[in-house]
Protein backbone atom coordinates (compact mmCIF):
# COMPACT_ATOMS: atom_id res chain seq x y z
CA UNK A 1 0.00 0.00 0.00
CA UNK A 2 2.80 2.36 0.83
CA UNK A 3 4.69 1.72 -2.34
CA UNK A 4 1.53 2.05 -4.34
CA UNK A 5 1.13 5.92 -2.45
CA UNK A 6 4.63 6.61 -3.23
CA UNK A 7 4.37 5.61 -6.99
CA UNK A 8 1.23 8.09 -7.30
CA UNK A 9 2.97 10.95 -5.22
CA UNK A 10 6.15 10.36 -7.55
CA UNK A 11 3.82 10.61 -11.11
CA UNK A 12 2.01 13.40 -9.53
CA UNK A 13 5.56 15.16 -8.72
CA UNK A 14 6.90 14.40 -12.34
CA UNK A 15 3.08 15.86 -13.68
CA UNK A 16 3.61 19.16 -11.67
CA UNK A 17 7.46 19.38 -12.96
CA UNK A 18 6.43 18.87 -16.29
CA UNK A 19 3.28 22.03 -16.06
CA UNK A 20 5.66 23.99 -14.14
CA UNK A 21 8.34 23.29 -17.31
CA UNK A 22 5.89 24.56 -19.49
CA UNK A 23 4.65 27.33 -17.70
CA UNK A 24 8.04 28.40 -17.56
CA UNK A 25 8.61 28.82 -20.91
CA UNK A 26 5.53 30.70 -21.41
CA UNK A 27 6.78 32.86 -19.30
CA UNK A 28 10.05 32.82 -20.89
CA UNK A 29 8.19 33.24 -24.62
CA UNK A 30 6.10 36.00 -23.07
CA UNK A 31 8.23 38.20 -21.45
CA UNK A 32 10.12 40.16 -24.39
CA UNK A 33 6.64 40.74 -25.70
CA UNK A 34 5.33 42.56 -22.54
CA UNK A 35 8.46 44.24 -22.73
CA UNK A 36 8.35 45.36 -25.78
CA UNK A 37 4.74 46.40 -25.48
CA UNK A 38 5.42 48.47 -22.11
CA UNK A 39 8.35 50.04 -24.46
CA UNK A 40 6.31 50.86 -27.54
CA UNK A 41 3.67 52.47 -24.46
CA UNK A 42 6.36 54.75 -23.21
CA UNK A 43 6.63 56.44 -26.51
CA UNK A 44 2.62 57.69 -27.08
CA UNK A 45 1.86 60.86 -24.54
CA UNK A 46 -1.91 62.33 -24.33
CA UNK A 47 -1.51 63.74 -27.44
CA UNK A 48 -1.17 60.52 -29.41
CA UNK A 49 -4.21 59.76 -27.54
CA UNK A 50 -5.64 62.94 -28.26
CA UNK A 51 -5.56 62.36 -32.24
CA UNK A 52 -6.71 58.67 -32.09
CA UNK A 53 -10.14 60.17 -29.89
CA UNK A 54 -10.56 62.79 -32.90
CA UNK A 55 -10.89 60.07 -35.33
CA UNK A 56 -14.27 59.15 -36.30
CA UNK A 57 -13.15 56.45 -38.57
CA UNK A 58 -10.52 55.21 -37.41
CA UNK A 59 -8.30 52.60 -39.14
CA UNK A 60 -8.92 48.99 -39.16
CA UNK A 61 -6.14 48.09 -36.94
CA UNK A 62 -5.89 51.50 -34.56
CA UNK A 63 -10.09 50.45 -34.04
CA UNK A 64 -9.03 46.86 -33.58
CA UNK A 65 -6.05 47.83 -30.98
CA UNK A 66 -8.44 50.12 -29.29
CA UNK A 67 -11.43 47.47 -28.85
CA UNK A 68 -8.59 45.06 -27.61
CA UNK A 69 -7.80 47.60 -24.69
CA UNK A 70 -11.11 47.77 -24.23
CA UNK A 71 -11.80 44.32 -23.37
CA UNK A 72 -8.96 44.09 -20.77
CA UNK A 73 -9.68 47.22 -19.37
CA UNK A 74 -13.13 45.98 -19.40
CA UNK A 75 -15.43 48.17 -20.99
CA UNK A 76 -17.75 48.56 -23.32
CA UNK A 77 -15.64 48.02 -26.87
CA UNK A 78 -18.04 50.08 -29.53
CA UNK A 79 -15.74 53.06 -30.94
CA UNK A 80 -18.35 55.62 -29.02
CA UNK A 81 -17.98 53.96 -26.02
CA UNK A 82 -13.93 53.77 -26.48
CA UNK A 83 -13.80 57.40 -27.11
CA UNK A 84 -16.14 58.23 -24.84
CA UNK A 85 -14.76 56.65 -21.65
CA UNK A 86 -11.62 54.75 -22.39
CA UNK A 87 -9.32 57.27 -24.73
CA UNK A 88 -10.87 59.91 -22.51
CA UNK A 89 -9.04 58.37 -18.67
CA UNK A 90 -6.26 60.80 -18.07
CA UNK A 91 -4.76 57.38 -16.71
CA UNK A 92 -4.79 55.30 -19.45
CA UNK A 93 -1.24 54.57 -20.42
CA UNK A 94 -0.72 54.47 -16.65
CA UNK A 95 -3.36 51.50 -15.96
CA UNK A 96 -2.16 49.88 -19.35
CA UNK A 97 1.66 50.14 -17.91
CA UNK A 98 0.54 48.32 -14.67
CA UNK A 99 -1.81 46.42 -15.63
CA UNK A 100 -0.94 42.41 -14.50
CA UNK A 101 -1.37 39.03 -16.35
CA UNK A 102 -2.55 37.70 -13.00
CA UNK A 103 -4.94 40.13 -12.92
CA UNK A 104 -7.37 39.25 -16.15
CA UNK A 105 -9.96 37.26 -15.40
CA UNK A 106 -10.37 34.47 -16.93
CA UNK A 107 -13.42 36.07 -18.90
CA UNK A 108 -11.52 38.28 -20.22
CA UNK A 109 -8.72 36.05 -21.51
CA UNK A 110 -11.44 34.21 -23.24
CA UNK A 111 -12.19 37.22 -24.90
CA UNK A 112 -8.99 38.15 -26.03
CA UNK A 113 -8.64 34.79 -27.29
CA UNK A 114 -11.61 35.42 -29.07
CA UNK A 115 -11.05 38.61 -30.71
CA UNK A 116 -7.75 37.73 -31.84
CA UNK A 117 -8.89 34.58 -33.82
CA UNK A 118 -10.21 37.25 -36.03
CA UNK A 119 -6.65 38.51 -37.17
């Protein structure tokens, strides 16, 4: 009986190694990309943001960025609504800056996933 414990406590240890492996280099795959997008944020000011809120028609992939930042700041992501509220926070590049992976629900992940299927 003990040896039969030990065997399952020793295939759940290797099972847990192996996630933790590949959460690892998810990590490792994802890092240079949230660095790179906390870089590329350092360079707009307000009054980038400023001329992407006086578009009404914005391009395909500046309406497409916007309604992605939408969804994991959690709002509404028509362009009214994005103008309106979301290009309008005076804290926007600060809550995109800080914002944390750990921190997305799991809702919003899925819709993420979602939108970017679309691509």
């Amino acid at each position: 009986m003990v040896e039969g414990e030990a065997r399952e406590i020793n295939l759940q240890s290797e099972k847990i190694t192996e996630m933790k492996d590949e959460a690892d280099q998810v990590l490792k795959e994802a890092e240079p990309v949230l660095k790179s997008a906390v870089e590329q944020l350092d360079k707009l000011n307000r009054g980038d943001i400023s001329e992407i809120k006086s578009n009404n028609n914005p391009h395909a992939l500046i309406k497409y960025t916007m309604e992605c930042v939408a969804i994991l700041l959690e709002e509404k992501t028509d362009w009214d609504h994005i103008k309106k509220v979301v290009l309008s926070d005076a804290g926007l590049l600060n809550k995109l800056k800080n914002l944390k992976g750990e921190n997305i629900t799991p809702s919003t992940k899925a819709k993420i996933k979602q939108k970017s299927t679309y691509l």
